[in-house]
C-alpha atoms as a PDB file:
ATOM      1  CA  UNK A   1     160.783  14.525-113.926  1.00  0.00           C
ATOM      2  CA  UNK A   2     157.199  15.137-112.791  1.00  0.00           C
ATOM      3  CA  UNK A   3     156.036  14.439-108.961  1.00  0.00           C
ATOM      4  CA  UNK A   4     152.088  13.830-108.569  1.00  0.00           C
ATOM      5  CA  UNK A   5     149.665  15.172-105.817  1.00  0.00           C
ATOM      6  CA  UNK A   6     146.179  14.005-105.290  1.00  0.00           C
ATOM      7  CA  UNK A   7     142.783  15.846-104.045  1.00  0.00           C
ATOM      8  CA  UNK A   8     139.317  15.350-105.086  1.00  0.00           C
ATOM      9  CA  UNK A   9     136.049  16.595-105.139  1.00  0.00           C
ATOM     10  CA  UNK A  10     132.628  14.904-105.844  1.00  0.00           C
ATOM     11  CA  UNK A  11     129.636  16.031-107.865  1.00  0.00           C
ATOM     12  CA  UNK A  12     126.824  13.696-108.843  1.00  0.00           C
ATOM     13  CA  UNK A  13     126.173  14.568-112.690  1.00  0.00           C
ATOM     14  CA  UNK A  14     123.407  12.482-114.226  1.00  0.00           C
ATOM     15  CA  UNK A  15     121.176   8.943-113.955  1.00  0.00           C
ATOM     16  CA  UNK A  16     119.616   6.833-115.677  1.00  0.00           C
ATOM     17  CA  UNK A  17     116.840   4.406-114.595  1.00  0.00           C
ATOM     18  CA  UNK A  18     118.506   3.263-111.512  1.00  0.00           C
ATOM     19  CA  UNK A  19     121.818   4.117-112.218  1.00  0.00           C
ATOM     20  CA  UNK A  20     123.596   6.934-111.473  1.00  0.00           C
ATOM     21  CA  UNK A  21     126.968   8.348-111.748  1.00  0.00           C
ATOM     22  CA  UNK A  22     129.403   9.686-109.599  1.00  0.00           C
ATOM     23  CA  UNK A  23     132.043  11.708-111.023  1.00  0.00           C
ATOM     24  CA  UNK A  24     135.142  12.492-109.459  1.00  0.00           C
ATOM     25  CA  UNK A  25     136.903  15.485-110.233  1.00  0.00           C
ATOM     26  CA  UNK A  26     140.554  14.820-109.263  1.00  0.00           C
ATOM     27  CA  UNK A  27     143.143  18.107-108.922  1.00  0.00           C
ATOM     28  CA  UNK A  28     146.298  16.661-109.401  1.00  0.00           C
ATOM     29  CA  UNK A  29     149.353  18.829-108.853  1.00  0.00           C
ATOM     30  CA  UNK A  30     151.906  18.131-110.961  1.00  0.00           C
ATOM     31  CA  UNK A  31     155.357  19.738-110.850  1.00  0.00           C
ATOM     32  CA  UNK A  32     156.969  20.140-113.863  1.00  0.00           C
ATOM     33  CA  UNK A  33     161.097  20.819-114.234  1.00  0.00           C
ATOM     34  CA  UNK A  34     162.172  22.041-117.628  1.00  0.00           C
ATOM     35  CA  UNK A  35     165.969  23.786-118.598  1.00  0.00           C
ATOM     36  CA  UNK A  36     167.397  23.306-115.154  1.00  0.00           C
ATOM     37  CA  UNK A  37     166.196  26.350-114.276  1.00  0.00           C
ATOM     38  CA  UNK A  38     162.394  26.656-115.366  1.00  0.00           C
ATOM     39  CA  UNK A  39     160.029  25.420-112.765  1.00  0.00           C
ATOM     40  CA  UNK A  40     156.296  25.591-112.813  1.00  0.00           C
ATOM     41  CA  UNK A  41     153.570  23.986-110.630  1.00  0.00           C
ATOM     42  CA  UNK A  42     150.251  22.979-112.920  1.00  0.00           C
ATOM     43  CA  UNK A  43     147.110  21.079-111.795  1.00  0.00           C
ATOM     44  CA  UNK A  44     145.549  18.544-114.524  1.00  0.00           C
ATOM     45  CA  UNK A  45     141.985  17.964-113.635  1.00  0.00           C
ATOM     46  CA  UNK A  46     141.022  14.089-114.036  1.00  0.00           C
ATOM     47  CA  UNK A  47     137.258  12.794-113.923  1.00  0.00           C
ATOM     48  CA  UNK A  48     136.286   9.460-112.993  1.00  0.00           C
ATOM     49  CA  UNK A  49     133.268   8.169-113.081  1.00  0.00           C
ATOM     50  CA  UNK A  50     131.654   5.645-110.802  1.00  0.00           C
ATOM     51  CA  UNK A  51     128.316   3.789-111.354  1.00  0.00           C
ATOM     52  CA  UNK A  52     126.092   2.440-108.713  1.00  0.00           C
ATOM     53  CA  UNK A  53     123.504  -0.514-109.999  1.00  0.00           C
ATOM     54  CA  UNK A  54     120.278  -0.783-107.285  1.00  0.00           C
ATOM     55  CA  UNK A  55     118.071  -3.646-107.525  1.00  0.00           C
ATOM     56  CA  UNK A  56     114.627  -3.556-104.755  1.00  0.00           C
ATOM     57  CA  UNK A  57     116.819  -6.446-102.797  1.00  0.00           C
ATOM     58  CA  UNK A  58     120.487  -4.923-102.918  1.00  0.00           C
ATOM     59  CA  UNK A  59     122.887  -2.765-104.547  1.00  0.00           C
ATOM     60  CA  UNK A  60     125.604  -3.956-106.699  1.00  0.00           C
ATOM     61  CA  UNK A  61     129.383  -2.883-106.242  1.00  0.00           C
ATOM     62  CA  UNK A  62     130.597   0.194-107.298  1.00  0.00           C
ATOM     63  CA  UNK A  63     132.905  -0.315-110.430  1.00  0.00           C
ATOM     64  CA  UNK A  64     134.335   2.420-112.703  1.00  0.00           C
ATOM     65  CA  UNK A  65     133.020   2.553-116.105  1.00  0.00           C
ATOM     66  CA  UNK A  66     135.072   5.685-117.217  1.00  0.00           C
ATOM     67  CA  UNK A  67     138.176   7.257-116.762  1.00  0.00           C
ATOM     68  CA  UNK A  68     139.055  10.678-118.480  1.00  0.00           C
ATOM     69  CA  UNK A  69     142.151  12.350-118.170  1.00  0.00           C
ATOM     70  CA  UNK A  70     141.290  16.243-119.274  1.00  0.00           C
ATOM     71  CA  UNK A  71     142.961  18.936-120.939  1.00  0.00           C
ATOM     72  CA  UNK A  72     142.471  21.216-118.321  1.00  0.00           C
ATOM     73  CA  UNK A  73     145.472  22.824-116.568  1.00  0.00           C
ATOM     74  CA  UNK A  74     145.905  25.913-114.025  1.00  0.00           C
ATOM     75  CA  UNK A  75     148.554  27.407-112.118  1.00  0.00           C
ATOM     76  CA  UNK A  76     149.034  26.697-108.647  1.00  0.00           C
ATOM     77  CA  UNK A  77     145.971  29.272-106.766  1.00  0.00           C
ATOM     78  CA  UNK A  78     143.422  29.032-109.585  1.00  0.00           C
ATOM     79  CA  UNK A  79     140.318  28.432-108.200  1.00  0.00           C
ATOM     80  CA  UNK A  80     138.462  25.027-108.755  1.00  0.00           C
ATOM     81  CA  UNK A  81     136.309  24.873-111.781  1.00  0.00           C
ATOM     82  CA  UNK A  82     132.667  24.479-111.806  1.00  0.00           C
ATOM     83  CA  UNK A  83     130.893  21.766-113.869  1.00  0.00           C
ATOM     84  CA  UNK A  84     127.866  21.445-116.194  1.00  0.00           C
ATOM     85  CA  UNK A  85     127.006  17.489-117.307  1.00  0.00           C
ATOM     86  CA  UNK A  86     131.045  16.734-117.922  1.00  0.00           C
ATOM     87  CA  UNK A  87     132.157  19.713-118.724  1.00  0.00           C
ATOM     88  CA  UNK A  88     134.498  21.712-117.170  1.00  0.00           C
ATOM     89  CA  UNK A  89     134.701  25.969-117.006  1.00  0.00           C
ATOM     90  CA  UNK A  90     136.208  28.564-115.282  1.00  0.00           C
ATOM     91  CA  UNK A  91     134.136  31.788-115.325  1.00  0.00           C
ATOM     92  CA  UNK A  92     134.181  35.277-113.867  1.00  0.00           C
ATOM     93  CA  UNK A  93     137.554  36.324-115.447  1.00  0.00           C
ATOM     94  CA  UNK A  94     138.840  36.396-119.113  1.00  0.00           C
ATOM     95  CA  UNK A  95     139.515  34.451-121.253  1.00  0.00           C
ATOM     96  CA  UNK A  96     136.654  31.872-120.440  1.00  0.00           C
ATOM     97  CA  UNK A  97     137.784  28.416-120.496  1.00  0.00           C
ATOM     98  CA  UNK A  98     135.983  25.465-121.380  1.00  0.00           C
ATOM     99  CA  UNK A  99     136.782  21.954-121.702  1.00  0.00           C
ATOM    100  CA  UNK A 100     134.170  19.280-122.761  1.00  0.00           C
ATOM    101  CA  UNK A 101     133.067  15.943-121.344  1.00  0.00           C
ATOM    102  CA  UNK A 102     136.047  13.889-123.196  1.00  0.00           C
ATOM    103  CA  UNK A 103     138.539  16.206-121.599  1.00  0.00           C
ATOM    104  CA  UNK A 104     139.197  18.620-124.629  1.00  0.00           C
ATOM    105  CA  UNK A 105     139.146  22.016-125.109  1.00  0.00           C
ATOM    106  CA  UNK A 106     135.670  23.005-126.452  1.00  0.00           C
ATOM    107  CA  UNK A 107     135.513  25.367-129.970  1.00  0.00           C
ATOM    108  CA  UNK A 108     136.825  28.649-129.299  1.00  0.00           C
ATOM    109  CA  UNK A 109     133.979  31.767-128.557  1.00  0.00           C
ATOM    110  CA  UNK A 110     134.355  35.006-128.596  1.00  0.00           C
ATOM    111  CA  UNK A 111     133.903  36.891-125.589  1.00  0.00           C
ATOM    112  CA  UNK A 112     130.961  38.143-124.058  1.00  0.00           C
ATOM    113  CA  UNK A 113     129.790  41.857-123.790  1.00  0.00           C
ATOM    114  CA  UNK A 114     130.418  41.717-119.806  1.00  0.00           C
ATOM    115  CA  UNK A 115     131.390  38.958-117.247  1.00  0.00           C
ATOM    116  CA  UNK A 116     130.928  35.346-117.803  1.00  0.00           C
ATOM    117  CA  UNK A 117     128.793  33.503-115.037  1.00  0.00           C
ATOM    118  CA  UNK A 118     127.591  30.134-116.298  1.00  0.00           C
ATOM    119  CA  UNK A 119     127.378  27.481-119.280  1.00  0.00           C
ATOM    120  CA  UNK A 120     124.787  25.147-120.159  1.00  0.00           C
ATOM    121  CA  UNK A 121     125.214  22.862-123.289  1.00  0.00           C
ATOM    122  CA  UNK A 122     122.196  21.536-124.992  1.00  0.00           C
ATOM    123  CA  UNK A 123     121.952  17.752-126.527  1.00  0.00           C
ATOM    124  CA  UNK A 124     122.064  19.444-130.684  1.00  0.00           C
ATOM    125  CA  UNK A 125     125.884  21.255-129.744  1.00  0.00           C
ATOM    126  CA  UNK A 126     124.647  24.668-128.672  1.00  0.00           C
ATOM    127  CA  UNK A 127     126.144  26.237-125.733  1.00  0.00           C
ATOM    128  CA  UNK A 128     125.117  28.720-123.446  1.00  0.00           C
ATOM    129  CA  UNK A 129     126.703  31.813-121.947  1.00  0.00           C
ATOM    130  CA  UNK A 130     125.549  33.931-119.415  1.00  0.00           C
ATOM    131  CA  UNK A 131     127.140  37.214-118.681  1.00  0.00           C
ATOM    132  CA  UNK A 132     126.402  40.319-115.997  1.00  0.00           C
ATOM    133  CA  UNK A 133     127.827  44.045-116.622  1.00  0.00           C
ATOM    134  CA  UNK A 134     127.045  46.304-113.417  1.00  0.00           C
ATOM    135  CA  UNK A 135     123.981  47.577-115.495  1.00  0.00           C
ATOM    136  CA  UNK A 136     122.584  44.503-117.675  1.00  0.00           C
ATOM    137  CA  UNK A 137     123.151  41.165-118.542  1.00  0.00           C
ATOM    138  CA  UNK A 138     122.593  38.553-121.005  1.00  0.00           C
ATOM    139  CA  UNK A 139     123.084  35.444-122.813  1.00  0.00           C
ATOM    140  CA  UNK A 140     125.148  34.591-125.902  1.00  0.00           C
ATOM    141  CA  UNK A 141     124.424  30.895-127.734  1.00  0.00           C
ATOM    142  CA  UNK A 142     126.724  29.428-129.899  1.00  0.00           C
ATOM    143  CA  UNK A 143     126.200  26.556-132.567  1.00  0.00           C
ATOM    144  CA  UNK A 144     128.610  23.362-132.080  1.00  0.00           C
ATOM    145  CA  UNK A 145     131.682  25.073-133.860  1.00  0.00           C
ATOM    146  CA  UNK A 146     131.485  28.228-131.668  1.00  0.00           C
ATOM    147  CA  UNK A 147     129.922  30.519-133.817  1.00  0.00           C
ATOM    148  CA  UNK A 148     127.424  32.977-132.442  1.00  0.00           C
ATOM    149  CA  UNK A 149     124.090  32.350-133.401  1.00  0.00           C
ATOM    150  CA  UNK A 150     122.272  35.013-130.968  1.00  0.00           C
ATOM    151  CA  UNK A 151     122.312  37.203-127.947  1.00  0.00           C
ATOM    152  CA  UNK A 152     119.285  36.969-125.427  1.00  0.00           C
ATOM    153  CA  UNK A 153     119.653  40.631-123.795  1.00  0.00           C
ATOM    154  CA  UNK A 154     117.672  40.190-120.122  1.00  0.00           C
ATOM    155  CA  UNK A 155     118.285  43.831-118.822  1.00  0.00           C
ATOM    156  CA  UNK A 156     118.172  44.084-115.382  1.00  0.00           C
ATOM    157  CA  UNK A 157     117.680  40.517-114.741  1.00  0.00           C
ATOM    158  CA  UNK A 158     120.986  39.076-114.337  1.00  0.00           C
ATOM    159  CA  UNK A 159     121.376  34.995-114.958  1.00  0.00           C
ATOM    160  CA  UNK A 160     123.961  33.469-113.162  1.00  0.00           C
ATOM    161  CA  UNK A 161     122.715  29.618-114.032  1.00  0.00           C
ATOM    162  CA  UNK A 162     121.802  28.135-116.405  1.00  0.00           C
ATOM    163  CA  UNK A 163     120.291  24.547-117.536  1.00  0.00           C
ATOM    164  CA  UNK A 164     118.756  23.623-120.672  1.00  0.00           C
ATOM    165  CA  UNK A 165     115.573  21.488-120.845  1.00  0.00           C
ATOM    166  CA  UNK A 166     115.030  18.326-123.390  1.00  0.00           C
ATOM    167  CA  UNK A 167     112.622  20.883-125.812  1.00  0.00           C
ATOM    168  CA  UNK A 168     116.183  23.094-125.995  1.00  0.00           C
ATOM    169  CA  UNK A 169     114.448  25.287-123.809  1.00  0.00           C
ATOM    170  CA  UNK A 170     117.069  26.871-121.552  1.00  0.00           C
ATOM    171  CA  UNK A 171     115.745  28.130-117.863  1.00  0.00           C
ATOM    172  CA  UNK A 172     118.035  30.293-116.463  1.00  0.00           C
ATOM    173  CA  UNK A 173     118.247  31.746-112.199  1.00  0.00           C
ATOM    174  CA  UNK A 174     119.472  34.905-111.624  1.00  0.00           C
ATOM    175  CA  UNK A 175     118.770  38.324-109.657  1.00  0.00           C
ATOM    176  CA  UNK A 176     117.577  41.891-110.643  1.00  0.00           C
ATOM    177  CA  UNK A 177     119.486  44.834-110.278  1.00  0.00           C
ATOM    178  CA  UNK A 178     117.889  47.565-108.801  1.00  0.00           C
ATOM    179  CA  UNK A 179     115.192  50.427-111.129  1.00  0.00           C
ATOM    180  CA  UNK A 180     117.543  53.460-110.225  1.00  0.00           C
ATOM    181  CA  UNK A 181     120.687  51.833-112.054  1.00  0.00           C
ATOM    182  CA  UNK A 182     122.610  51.066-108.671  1.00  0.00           C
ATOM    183  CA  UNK A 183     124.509  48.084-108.490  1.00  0.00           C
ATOM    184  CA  UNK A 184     122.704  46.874-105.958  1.00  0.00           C
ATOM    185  CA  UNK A 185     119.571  44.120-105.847  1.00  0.00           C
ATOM    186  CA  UNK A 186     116.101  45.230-106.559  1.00  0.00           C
ATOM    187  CA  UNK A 187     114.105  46.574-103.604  1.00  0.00           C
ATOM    188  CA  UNK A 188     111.014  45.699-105.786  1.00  0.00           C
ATOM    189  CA  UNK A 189     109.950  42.243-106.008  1.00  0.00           C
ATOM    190  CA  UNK A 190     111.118  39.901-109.681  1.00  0.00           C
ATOM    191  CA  UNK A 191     111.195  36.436-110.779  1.00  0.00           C
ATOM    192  CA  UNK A 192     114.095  34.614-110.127  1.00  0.00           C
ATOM    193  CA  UNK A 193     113.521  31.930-112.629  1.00  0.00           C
ATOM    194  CA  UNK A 194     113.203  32.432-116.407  1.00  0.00           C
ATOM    195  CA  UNK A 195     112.561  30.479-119.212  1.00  0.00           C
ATOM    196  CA  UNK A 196     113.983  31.289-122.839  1.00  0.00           C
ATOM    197  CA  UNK A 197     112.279  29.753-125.690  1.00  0.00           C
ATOM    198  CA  UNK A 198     114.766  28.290-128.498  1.00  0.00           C
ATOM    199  CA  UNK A 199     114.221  31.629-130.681  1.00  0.00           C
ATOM    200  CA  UNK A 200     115.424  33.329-127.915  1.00  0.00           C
ATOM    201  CA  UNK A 201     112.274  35.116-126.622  1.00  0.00           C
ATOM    202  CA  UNK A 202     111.394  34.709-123.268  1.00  0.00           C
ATOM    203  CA  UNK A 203     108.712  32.173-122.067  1.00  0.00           C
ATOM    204  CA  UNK A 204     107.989  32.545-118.544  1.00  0.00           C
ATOM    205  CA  UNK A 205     108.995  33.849-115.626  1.00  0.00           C
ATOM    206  CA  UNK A 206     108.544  31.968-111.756  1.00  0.00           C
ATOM    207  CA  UNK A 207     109.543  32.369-108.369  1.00  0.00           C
ATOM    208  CA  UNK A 208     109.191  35.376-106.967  1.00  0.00           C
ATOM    209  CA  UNK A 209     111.808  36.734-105.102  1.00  0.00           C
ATOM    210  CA  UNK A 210     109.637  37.702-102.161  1.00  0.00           C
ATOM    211  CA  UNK A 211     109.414  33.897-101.264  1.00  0.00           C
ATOM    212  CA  UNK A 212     112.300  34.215 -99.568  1.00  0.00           C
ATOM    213  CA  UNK A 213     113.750  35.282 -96.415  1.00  0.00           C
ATOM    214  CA  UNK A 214     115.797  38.550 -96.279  1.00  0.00           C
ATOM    215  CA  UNK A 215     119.423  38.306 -96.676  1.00  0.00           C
ATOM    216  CA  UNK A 216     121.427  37.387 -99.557  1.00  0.00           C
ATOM    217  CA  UNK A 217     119.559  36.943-103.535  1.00  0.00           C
ATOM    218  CA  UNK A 218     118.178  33.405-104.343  1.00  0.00           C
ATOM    219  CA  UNK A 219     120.771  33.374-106.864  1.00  0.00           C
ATOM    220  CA  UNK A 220     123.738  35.370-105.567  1.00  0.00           C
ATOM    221  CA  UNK A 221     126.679  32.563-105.572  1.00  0.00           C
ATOM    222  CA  UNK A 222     129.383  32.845-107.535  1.00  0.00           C
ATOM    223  CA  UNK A 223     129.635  30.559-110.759  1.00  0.00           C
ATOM    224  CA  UNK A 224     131.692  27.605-108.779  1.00  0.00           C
ATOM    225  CA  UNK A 225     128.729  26.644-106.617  1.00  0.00           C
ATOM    226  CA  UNK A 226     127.906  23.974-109.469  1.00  0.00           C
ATOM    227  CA  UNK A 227     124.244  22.284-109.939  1.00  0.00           C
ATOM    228  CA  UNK A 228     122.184  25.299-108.462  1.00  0.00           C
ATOM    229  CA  UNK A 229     119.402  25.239-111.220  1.00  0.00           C
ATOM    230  CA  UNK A 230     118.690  21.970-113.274  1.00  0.00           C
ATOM    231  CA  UNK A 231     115.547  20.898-115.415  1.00  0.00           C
ATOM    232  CA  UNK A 232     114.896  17.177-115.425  1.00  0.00           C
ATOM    233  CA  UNK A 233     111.859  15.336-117.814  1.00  0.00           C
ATOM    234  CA  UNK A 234     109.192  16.721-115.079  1.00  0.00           C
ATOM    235  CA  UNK A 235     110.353  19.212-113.462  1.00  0.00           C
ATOM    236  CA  UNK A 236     113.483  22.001-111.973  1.00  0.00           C
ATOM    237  CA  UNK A 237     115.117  21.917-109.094  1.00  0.00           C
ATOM    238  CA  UNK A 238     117.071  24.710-107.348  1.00  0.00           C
ATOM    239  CA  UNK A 239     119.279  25.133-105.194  1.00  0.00           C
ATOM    240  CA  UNK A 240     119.233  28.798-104.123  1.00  0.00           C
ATOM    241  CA  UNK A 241     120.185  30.755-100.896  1.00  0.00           C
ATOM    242  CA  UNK A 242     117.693  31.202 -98.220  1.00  0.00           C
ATOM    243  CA  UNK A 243     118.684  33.717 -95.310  1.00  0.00           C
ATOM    244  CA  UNK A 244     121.406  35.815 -94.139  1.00  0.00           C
ATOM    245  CA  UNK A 245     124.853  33.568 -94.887  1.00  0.00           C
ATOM    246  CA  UNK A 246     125.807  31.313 -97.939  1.00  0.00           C
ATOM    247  CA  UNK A 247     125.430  28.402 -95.115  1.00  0.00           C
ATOM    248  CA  UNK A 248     121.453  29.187 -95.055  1.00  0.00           C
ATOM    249  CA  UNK A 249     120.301  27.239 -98.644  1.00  0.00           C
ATOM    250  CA  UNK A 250     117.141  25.555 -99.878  1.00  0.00           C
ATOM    251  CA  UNK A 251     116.429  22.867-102.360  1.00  0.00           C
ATOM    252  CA  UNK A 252     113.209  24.331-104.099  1.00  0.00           C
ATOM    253  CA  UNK A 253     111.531  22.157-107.020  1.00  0.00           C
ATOM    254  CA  UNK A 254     108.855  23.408-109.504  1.00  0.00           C
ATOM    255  CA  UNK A 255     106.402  21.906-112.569  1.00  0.00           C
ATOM    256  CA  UNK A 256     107.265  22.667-115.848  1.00  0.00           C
ATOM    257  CA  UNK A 257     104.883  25.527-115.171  1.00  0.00           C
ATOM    258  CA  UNK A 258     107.013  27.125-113.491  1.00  0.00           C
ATOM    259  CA  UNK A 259     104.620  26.337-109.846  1.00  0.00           C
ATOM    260  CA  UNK A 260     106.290  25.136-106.468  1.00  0.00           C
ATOM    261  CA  UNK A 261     105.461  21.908-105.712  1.00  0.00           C
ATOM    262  CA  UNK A 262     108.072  21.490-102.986  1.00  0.00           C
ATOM    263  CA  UNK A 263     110.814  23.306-100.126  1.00  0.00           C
ATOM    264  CA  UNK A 264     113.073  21.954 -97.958  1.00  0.00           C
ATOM    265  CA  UNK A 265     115.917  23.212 -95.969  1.00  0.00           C
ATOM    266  CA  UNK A 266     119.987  22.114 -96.470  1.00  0.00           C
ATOM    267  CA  UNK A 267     120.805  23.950 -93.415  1.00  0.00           C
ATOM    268  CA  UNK A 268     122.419  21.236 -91.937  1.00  0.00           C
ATOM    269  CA  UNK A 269     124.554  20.138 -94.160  1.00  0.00           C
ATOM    270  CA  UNK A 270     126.078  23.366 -95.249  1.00  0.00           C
ATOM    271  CA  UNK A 271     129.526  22.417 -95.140  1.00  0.00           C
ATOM    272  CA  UNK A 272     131.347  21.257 -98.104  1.00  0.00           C
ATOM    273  CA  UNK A 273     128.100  20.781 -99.535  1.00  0.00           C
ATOM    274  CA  UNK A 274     126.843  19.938-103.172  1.00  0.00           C
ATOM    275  CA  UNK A 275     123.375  19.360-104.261  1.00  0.00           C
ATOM    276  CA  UNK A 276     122.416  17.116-107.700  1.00  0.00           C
ATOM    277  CA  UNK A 277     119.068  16.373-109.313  1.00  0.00           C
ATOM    278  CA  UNK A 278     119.380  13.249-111.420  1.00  0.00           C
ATOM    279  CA  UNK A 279     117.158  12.437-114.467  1.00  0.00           C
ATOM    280  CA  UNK A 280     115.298   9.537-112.185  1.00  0.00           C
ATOM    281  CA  UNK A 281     113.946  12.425-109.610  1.00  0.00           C
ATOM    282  CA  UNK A 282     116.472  11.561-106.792  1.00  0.00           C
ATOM    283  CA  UNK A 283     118.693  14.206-105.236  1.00  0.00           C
ATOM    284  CA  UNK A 284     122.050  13.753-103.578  1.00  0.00           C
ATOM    285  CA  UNK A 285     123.477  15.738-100.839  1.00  0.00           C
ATOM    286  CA  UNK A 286     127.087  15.491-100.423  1.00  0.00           C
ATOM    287  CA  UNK A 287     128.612  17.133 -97.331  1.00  0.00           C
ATOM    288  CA  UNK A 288     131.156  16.595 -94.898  1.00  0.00           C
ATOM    289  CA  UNK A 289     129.865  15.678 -91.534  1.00  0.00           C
ATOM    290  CA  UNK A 290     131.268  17.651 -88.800  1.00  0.00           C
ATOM    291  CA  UNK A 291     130.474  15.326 -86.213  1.00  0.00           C
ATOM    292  CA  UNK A 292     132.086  11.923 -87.864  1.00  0.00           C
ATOM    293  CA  UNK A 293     134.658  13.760 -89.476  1.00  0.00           C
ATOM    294  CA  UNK A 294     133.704  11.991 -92.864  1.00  0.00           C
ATOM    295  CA  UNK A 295     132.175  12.830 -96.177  1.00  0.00           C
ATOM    296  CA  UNK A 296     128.943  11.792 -96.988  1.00  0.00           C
ATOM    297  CA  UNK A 297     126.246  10.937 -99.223  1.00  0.00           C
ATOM    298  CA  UNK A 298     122.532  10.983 -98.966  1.00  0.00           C
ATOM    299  CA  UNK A 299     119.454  11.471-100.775  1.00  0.00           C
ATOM    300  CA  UNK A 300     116.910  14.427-100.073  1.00  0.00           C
ATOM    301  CA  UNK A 301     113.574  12.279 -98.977  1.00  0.00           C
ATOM    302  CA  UNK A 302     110.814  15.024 -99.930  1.00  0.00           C
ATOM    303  CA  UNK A 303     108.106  13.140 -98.698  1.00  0.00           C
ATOM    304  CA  UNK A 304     105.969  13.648 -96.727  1.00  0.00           C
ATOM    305  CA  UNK A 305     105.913  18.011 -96.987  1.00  0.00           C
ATOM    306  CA  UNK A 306     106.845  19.937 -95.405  1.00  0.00           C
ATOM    307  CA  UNK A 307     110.288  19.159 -93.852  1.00  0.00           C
ATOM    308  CA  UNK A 308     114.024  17.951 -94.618  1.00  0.00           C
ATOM    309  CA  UNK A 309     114.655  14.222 -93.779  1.00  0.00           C
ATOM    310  CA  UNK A 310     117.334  12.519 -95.142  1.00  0.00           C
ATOM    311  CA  UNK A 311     117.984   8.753 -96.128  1.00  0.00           C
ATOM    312  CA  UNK A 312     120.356   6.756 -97.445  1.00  0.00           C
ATOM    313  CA  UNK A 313     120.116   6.432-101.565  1.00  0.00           C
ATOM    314  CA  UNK A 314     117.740   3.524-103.009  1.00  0.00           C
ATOM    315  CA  UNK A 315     117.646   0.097-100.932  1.00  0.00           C
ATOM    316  CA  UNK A 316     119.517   1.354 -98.093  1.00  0.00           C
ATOM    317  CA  UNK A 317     122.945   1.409 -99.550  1.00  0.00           C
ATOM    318  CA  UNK A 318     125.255   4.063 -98.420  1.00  0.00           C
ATOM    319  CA  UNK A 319     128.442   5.518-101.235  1.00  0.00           C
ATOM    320  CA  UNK A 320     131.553   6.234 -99.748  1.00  0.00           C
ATOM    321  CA  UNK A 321     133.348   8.738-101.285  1.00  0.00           C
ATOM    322  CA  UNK A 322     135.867   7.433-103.769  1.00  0.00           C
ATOM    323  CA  UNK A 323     139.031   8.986-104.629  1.00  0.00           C
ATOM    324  CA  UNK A 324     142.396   8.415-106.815  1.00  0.00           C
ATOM    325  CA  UNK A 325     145.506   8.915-105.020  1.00  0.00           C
END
């Protein structure tokens, strides 16, 4: 006999045109009872996904147009999973787990030389794996069964994102550790943003470091802050610390050149917050409003520069959160 427990949380994942998706990551806790005296409390992770339809005049009603059920289990405690365009991972501990968009395990890898950090998973099958040591770090790539196909060693540059582009490029955002082989961040200044051609050689590097305010790295977050580097058809946007606390961020965009064409500060919305680019150039910011006690969603209006305004998504139409219960 099996009781069922609800929560949710929201991540916008892609777009099309007009249309974008909503997908709604639902923890539910399921206590199983087995032998009378075997007891154990699981969480099976559920996605649904939402679309949204916007026409100049109104917006259409929000209808589902997918329901997946995953594989995905953990005890009671795990921490919540972070997500990469459907698919589902746990990083930062052993054995890395990943489960693909239709809810099943992906192809076994092998492990990394040091600590995972992030995924990315290209359009041909081949998935990315970044990994840190206290020394180095790196990224391993694997063809659609699992196999390794190389290992992109990036030395004191250590990726903890990752998003591949549609040439298979993959761009990665990371931090440096420091010349004298401390643990520590570089006191020198480094690009924070690299680009990795598909033969594995590196292609550019953007953003300095010394852009930023002091405080935490650019990149320092943990691999369950989802969405904080993605490369759409013109462009990358970032979402990357920017002060003191993880509540200071920015959303920073640049060219395929790797230049800055545009800042703006998520200060404001720093709790319970998640950022996503989708492929038609808007971005969502979903946060919890302190002051209405509600969740929210907007989109980031980046014009004109400088500045953070926010608006409501295309013709005017707010989306509620949605959740299964």
């Amino acid at each position: 006999m099996a009781s069922v427990r609800n929560s949710c949380s929201k991540q916008v994942i892609l777009s099309s045109g007009l249309t974008f998706v909503i997908l709604l990551h639902g923890l539910g806790k399921i206590h199983v009872k087995s032998g009378g005296d075997f007891s154990e409390e699981v969480s099976v992770l559920k996605s649904f996904a939402f679309a949204a339809f916007f026409t100049c005049v109104a917006a259409a009603a929000n209808a589902p147009i997918r329901e997946v059920t995953s594989e995905a289990a953990s005890v009671s405690g795990m921490l919540i999973p972070a997500f990469y365009k459907g698919y589902i991972y746990w990083a930062g501990r052993e054995p890395l787990r990943i489960y693909t968009p239709d809810g099943h395990p992906a192809p076994y890898i092998a492990m990394p030389n040091g600590t995972a950090q992030a995924i990315a998973a290209d359009t041909d099958g081949t998935l990315a794996v970044a990994w840190t040591t206290q020394t180095s770090g790196g990224i391993d790539l694997h063809d659609p069964s699992g196999a390794s196909v190389r290992t992109i060693q990036t030395g004191r540059y250590l990726p903890t994102h990752l998003s591949f582009a549609g040439d298979h490029s993959l761009w990665s955002l990371g931090w440096q550790l420091d010349a004298g082989g401390r643990p520590m961040p570089d006191k020198s200044d480094y690009m924070t943003v690299r680009k990795f051609l598909p033969n594995g050689q590196q292609g550019g590097a953007y953003l300095p470091r010394s852009l930023f305010p002091k405080g935490l790295e650019p990149a320092e977050e943990s691999w369950q802050r989802s969405n904080c580097i993605t490369v759409s058809h013109n462009g990358i946007g970032l979402w990357v610390n920017s002060g003191m606390s993880g509540t200071k961020t920015e959303w920073v965009e640049l060219d395929l050149n790797g230049n800055v064409t545009g800042r703006w500060r998520l200060d404001p919305f720093f709790y319970e917050m998640r950022v996503a680019l989708t492929s038609d150039g808007h971005v969502f910011v979903h946060h919890f409003d302190l002051d209405t006690k509600t969740h929210v969603l907007i989109t980031l209006d980046r014009h004109p520069l400088p500045g953070c305004r926010c608006n409501p998504p295309p013709a005017g139409t707010w989306l509620a959160p949605m959740a299964k219960s």
